[in-house]
ModelCIF file with pLDDT and N, C-alpha, C, O atoms, coordinates in Angstrom:
data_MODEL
#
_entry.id   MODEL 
#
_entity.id                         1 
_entity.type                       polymer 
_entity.pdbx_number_of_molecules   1 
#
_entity_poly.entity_id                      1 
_entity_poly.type                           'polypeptide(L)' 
_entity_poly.nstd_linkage                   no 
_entity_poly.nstd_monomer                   no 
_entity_poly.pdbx_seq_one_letter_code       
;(UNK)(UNK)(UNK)(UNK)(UNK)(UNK)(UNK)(UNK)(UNK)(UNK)(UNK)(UNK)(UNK)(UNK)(UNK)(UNK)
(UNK)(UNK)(UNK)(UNK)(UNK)(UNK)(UNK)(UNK)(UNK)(UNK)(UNK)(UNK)(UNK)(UNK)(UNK)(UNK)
(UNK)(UNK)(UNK)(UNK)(UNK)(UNK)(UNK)(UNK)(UNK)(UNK)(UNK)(UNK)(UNK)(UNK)
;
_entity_poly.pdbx_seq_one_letter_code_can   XXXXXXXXXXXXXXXXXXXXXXXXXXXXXXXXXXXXXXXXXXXXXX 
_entity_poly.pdbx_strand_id                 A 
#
loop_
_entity_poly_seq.entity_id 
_entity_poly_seq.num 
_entity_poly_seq.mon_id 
_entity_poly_seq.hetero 
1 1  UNK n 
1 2  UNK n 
1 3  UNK n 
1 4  UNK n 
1 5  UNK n 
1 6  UNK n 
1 7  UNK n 
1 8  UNK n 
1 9  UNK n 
1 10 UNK n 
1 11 UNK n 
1 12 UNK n 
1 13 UNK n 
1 14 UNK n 
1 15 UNK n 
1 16 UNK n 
1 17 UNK n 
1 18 UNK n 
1 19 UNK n 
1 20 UNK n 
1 21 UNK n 
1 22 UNK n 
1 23 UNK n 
1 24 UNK n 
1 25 UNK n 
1 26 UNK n 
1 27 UNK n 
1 28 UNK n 
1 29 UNK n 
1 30 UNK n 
1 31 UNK n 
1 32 UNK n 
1 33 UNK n 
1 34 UNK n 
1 35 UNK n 
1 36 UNK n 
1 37 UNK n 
1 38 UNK n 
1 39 UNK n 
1 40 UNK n 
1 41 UNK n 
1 42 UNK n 
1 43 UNK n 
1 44 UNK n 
1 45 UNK n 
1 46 UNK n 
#
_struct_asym.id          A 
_struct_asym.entity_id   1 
#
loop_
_ma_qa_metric.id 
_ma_qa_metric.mode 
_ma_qa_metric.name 
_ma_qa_metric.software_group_id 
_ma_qa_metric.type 
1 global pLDDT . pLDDT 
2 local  pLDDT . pLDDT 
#
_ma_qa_metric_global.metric_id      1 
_ma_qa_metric_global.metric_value   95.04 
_ma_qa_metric_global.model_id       1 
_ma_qa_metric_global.ordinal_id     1 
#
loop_
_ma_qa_metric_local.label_asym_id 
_ma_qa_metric_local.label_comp_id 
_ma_qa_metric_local.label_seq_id 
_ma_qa_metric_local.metric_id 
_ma_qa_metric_local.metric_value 
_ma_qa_metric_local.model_id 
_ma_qa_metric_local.ordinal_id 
A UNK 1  2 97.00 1 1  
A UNK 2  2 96.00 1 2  
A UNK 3  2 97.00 1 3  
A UNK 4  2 96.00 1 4  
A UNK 5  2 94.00 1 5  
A UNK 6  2 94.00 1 6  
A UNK 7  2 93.00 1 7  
A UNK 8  2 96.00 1 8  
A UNK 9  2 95.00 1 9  
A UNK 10 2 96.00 1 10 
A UNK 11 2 96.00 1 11 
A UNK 12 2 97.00 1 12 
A UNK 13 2 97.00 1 13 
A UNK 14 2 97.00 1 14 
A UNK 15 2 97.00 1 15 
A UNK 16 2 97.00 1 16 
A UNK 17 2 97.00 1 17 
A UNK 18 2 96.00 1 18 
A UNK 19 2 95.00 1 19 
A UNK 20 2 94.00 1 20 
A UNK 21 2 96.00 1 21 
A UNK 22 2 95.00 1 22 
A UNK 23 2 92.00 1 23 
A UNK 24 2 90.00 1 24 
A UNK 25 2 91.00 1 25 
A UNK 26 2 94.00 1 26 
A UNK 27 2 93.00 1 27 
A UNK 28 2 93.00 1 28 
A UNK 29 2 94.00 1 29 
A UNK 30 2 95.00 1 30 
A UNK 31 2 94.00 1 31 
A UNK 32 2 95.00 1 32 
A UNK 33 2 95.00 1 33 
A UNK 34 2 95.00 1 34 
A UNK 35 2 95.00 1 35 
A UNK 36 2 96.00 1 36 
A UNK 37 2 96.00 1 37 
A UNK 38 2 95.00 1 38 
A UNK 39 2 95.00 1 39 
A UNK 40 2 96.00 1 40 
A UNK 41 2 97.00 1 41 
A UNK 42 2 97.00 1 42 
A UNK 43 2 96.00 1 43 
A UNK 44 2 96.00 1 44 
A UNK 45 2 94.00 1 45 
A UNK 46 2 90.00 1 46 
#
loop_
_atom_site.group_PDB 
_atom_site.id 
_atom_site.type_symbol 
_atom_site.label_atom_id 
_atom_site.label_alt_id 
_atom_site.label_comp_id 
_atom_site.label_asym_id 
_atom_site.label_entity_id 
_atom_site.label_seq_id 
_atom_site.pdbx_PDB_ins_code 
_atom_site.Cartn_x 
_atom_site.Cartn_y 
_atom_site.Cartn_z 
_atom_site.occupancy 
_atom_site.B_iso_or_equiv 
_atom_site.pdbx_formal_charge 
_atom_site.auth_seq_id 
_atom_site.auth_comp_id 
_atom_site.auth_asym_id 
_atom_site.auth_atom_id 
_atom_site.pdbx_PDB_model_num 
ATOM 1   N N  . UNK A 1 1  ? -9.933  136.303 271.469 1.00 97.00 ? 1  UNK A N  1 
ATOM 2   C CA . UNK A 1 1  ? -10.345 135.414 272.562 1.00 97.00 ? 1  UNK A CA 1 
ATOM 3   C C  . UNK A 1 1  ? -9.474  135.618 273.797 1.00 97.00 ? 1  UNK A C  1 
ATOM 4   O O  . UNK A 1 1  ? -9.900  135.448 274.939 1.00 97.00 ? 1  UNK A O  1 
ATOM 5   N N  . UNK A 1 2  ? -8.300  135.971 273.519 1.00 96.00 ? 2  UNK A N  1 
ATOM 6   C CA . UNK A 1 2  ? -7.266  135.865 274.841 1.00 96.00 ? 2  UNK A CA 1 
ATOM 7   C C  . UNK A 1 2  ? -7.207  137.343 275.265 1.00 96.00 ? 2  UNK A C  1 
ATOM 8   O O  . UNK A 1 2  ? -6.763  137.516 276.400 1.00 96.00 ? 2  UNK A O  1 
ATOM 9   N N  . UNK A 1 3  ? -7.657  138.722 274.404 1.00 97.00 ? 3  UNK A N  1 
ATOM 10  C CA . UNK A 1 3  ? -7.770  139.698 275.049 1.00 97.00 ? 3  UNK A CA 1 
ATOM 11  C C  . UNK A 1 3  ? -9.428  139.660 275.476 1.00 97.00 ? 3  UNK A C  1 
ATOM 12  O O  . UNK A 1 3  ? -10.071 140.707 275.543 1.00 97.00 ? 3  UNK A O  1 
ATOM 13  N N  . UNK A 1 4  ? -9.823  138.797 275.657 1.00 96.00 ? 4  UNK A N  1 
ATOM 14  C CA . UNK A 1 4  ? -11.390 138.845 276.829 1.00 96.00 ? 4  UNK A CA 1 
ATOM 15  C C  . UNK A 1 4  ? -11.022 137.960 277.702 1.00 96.00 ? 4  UNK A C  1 
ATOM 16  O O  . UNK A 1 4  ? -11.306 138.038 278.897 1.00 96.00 ? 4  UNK A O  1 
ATOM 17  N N  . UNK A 1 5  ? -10.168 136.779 277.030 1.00 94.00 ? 5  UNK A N  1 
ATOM 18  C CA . UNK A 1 5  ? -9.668  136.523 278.833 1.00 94.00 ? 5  UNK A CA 1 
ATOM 19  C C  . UNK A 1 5  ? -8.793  137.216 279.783 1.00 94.00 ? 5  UNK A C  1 
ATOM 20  O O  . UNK A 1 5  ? -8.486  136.978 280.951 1.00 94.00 ? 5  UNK A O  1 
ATOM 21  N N  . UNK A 1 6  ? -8.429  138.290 278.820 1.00 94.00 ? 6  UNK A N  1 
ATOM 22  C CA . UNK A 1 6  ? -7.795  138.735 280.062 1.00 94.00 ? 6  UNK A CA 1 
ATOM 23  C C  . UNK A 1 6  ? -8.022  139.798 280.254 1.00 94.00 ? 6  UNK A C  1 
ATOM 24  O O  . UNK A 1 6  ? -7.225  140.735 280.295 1.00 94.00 ? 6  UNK A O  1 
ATOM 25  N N  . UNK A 1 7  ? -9.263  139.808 280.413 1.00 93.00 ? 7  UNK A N  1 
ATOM 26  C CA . UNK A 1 7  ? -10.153 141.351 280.865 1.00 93.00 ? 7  UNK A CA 1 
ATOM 27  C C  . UNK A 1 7  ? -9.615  142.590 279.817 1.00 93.00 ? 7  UNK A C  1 
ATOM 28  O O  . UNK A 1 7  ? -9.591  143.761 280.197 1.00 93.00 ? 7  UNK A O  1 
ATOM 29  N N  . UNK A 1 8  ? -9.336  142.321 278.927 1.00 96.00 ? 8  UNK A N  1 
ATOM 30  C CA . UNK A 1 8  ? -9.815  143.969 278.417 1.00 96.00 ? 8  UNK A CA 1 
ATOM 31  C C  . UNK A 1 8  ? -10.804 144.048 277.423 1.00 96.00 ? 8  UNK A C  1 
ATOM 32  O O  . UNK A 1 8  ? -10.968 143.293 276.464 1.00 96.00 ? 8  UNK A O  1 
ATOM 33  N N  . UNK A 1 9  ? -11.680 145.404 277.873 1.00 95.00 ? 9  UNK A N  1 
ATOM 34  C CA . UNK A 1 9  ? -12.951 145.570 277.749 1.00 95.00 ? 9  UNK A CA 1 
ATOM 35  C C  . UNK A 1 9  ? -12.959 145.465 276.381 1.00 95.00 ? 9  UNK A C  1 
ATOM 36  O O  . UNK A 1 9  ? -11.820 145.454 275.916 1.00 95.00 ? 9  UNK A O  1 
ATOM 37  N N  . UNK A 1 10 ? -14.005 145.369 275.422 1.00 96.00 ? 10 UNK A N  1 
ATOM 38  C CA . UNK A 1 10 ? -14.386 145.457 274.220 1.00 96.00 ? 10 UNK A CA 1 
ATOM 39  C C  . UNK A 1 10 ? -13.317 144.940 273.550 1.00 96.00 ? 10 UNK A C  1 
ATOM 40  O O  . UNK A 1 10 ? -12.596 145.784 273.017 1.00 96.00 ? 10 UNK A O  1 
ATOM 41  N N  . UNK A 1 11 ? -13.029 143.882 273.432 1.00 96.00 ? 11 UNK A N  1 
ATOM 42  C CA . UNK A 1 11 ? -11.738 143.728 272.186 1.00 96.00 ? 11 UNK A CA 1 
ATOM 43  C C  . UNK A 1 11 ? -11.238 144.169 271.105 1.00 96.00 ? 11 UNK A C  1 
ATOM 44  O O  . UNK A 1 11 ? -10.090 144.521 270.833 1.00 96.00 ? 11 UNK A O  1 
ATOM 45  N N  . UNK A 1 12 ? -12.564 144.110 270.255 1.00 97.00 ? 12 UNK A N  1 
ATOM 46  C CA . UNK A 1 12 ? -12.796 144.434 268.566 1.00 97.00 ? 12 UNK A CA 1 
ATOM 47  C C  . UNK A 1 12 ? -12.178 146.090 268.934 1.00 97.00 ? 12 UNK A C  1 
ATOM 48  O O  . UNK A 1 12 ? -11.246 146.645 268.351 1.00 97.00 ? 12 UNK A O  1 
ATOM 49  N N  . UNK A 1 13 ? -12.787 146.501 269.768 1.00 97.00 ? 13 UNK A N  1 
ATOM 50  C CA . UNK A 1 13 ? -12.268 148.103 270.002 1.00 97.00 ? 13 UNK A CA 1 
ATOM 51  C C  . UNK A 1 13 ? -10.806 148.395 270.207 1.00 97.00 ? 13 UNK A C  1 
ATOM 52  O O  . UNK A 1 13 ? -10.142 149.154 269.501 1.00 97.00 ? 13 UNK A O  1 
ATOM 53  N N  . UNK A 1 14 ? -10.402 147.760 271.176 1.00 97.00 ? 14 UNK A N  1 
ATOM 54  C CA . UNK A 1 14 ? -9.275  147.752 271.693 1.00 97.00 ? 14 UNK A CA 1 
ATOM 55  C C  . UNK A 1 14 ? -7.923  147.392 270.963 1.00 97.00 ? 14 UNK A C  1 
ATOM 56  O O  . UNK A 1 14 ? -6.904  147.728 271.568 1.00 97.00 ? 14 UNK A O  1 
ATOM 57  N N  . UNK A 1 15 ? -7.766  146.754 269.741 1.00 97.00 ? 15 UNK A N  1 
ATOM 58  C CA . UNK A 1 15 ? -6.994  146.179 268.658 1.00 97.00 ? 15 UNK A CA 1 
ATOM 59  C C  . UNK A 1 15 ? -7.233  147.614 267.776 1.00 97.00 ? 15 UNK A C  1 
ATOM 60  O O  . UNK A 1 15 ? -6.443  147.677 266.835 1.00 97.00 ? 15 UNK A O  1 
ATOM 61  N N  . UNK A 1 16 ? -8.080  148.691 267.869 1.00 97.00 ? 16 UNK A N  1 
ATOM 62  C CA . UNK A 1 16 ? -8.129  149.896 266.716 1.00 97.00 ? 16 UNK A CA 1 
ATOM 63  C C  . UNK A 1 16 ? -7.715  150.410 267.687 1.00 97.00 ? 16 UNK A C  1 
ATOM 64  O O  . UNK A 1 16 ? -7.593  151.501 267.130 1.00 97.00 ? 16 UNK A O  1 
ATOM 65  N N  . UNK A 1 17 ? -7.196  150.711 269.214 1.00 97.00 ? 17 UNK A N  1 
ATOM 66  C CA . UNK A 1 17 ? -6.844  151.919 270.031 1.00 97.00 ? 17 UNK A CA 1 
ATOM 67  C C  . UNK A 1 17 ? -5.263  152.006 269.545 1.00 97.00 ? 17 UNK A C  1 
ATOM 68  O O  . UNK A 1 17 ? -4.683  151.109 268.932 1.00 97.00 ? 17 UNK A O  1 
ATOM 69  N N  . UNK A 1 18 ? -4.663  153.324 269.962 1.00 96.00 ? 18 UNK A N  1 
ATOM 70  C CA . UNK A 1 18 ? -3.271  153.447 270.314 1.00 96.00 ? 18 UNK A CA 1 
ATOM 71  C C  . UNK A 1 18 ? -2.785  153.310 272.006 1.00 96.00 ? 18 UNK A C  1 
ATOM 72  O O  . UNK A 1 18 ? -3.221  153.881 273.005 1.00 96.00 ? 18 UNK A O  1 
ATOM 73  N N  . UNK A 1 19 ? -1.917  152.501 271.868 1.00 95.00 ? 19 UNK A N  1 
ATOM 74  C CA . UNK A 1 19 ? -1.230  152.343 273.393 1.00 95.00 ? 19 UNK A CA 1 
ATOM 75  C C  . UNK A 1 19 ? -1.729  153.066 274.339 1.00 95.00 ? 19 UNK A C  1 
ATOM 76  O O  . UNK A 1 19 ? -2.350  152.646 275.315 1.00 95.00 ? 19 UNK A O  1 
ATOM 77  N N  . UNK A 1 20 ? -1.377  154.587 273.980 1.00 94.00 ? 20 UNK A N  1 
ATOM 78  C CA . UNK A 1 20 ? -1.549  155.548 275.023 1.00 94.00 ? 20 UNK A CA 1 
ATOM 79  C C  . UNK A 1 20 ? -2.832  155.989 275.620 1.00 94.00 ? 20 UNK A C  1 
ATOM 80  O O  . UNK A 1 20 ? -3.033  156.878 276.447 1.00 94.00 ? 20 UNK A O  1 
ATOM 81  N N  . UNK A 1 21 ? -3.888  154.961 274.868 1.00 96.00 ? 21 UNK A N  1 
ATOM 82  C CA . UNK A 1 21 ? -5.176  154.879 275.556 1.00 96.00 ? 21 UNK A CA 1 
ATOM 83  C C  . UNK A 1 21 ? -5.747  154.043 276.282 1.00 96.00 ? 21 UNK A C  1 
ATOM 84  O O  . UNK A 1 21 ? -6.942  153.821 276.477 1.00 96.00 ? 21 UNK A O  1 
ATOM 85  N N  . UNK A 1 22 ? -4.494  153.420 276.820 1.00 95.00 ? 22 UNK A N  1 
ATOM 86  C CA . UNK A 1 22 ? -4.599  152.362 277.675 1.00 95.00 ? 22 UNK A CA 1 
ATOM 87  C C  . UNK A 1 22 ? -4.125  152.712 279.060 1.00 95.00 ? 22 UNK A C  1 
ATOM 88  O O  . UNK A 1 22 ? -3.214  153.535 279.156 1.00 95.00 ? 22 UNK A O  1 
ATOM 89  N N  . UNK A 1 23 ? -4.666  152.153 280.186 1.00 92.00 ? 23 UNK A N  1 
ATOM 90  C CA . UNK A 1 23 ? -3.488  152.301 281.321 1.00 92.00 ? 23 UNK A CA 1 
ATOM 91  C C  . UNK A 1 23 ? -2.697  151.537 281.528 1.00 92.00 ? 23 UNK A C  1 
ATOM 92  O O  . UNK A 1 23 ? -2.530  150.585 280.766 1.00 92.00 ? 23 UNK A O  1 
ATOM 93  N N  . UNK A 1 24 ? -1.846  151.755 282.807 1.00 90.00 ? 24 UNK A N  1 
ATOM 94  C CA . UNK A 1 24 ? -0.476  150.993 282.868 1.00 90.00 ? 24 UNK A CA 1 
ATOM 95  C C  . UNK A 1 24 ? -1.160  149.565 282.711 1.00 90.00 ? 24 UNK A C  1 
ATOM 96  O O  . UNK A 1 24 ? -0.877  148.934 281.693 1.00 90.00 ? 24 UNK A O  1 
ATOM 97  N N  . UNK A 1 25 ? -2.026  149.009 283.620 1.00 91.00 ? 25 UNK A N  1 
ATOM 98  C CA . UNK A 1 25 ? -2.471  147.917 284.018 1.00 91.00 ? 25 UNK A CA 1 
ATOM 99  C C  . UNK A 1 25 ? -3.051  147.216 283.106 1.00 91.00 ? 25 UNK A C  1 
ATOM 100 O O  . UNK A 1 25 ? -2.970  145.995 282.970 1.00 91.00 ? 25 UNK A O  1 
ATOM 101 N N  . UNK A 1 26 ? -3.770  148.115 282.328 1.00 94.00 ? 26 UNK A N  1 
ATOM 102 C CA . UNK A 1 26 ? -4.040  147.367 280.721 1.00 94.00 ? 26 UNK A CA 1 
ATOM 103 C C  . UNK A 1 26 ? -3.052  147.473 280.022 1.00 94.00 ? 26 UNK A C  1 
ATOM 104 O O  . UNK A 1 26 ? -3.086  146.275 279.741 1.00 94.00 ? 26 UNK A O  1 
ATOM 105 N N  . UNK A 1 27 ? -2.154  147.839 279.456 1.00 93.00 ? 27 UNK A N  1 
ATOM 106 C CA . UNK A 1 27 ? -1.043  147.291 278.535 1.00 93.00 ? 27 UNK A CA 1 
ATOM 107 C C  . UNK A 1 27 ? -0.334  146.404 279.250 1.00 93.00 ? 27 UNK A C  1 
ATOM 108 O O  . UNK A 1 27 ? 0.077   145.528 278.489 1.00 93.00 ? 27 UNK A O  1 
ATOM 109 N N  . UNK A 1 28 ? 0.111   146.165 280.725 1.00 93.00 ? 28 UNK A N  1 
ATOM 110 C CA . UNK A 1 28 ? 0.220   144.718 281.149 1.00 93.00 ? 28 UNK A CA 1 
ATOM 111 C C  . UNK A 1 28 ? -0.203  143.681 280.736 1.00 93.00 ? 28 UNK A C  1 
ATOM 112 O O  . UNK A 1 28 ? 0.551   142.943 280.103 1.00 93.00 ? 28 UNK A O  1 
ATOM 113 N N  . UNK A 1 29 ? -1.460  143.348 280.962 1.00 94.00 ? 29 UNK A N  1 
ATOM 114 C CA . UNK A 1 29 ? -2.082  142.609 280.336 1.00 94.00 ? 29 UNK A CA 1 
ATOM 115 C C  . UNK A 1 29 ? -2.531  142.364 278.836 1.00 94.00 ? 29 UNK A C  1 
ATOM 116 O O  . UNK A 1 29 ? -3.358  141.509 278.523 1.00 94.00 ? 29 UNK A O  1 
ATOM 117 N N  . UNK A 1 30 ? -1.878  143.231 277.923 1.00 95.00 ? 30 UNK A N  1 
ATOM 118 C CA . UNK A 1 30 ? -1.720  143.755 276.693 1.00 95.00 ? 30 UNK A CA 1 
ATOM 119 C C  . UNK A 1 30 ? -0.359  142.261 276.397 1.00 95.00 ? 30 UNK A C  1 
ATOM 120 O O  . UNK A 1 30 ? -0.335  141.304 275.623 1.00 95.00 ? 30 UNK A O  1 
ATOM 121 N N  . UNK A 1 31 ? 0.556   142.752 277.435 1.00 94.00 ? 31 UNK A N  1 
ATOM 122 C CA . UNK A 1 31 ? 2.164   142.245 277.008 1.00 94.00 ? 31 UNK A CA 1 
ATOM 123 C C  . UNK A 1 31 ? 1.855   140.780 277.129 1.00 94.00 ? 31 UNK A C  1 
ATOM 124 O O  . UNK A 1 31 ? 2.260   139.922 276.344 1.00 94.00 ? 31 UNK A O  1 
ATOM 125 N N  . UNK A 1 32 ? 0.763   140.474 278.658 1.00 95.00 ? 32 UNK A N  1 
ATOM 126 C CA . UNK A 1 32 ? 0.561   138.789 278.863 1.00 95.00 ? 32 UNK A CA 1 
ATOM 127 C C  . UNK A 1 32 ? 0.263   138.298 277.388 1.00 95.00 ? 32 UNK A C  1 
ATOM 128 O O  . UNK A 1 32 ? 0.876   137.456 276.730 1.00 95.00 ? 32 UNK A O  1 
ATOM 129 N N  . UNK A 1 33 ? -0.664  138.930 277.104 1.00 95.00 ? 33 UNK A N  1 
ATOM 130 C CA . UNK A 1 33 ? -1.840  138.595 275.985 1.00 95.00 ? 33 UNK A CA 1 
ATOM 131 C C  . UNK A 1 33 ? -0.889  138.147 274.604 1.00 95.00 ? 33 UNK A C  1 
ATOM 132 O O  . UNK A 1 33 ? -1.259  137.279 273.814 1.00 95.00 ? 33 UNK A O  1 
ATOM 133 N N  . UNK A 1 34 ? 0.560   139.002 274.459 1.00 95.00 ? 34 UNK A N  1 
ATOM 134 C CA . UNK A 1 34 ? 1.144   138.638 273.474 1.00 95.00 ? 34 UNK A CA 1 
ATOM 135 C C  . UNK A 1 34 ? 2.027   137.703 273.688 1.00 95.00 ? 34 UNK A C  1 
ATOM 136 O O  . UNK A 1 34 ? 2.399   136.922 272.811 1.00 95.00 ? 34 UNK A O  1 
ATOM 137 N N  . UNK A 1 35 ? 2.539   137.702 275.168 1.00 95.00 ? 35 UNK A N  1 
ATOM 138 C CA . UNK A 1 35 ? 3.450   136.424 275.321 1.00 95.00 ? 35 UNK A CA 1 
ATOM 139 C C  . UNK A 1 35 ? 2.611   135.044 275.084 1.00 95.00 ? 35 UNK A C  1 
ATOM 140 O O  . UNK A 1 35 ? 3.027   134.062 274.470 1.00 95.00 ? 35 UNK A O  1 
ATOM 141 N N  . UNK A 1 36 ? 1.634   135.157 275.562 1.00 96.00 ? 36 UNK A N  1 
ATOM 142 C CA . UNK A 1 36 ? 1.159   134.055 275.163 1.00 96.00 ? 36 UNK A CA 1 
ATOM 143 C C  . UNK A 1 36 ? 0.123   133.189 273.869 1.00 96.00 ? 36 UNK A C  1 
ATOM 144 O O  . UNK A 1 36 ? -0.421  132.115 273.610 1.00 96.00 ? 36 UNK A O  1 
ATOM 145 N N  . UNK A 1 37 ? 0.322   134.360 273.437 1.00 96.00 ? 37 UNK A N  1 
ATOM 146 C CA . UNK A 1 37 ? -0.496  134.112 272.310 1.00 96.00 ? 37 UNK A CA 1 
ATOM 147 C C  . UNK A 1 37 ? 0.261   132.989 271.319 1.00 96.00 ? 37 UNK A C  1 
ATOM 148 O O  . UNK A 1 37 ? -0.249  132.339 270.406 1.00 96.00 ? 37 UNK A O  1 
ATOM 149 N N  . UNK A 1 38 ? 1.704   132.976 271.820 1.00 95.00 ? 38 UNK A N  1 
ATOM 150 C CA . UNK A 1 38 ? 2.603   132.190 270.898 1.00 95.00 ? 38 UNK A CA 1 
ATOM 151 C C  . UNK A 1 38 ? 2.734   130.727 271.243 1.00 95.00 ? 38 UNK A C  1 
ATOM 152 O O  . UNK A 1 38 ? 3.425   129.876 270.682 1.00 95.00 ? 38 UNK A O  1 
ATOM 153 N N  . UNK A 1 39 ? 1.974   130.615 272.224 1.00 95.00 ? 39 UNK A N  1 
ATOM 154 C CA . UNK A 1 39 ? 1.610   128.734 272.655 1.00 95.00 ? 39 UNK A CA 1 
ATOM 155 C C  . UNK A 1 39 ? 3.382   128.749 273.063 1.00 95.00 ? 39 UNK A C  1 
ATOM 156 O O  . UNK A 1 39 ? 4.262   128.279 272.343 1.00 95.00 ? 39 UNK A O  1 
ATOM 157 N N  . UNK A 1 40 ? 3.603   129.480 274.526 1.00 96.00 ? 40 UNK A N  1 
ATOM 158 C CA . UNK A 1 40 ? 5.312   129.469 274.581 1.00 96.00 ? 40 UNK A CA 1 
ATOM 159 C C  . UNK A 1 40 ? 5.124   128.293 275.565 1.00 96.00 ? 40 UNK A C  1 
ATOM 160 O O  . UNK A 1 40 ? 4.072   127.832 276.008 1.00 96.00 ? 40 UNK A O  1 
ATOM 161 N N  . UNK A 1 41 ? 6.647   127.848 275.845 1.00 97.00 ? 41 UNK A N  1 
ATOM 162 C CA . UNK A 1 41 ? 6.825   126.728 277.181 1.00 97.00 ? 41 UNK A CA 1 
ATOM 163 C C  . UNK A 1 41 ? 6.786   127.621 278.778 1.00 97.00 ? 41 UNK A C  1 
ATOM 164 O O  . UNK A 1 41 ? 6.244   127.561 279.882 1.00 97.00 ? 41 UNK A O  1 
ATOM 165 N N  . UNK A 1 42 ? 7.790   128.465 277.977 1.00 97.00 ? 42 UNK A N  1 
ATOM 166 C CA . UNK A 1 42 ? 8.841   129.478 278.956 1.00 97.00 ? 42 UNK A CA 1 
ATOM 167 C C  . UNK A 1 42 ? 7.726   130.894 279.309 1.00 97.00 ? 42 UNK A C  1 
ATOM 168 O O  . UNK A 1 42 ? 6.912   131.117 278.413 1.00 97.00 ? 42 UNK A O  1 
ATOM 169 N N  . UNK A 1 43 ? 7.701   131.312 279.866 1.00 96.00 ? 43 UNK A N  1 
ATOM 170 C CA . UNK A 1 43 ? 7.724   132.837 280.029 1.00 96.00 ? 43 UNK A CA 1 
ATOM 171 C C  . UNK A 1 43 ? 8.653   133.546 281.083 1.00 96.00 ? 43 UNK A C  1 
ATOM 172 O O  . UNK A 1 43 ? 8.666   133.277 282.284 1.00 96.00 ? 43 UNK A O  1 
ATOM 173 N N  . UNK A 1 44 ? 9.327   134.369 280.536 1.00 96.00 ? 44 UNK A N  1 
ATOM 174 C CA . UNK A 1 44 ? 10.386  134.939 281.235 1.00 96.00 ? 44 UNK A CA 1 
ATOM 175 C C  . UNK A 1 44 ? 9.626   136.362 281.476 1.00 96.00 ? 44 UNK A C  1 
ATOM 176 O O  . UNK A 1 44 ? 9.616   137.192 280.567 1.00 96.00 ? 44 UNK A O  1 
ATOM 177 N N  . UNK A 1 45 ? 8.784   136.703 283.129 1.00 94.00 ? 45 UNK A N  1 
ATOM 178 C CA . UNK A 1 45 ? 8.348   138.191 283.261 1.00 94.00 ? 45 UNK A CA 1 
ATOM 179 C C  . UNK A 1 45 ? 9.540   138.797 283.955 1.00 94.00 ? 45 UNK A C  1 
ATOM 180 O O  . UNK A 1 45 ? 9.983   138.104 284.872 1.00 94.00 ? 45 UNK A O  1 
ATOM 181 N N  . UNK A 1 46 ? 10.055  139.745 283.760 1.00 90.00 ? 46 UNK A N  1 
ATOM 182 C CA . UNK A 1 46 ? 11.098  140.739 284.851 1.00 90.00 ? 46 UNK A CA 1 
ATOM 183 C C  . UNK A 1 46 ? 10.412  141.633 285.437 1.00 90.00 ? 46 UNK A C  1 
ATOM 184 O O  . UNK A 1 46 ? 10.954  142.410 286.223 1.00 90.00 ? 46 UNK A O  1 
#
């Protein structure tokens, strides 16, 4: 659910890819997708 909110295409697909078939801009949104998946308070981006 949270990798279609945050735009990346096909999900079900995208959970069988390797990293390196992603671009920069999608594994960004890769990293959101896991920070928040943890119901955090904080997010610390650098």
């Amino acid at each position: 659910a949270l990798l279609e909110e945050v735009q990346i295409p096909d999900p079900e697909r995208a959970l069988r890819k390797l990293p390196g078939e992603f671009s920069g801009g999608q594994r960004q949104r890769l990293m959101i997708t896991m920070a928040l998946l943890t119901a955090p308070d904080l997010i610390i981006a650098d």
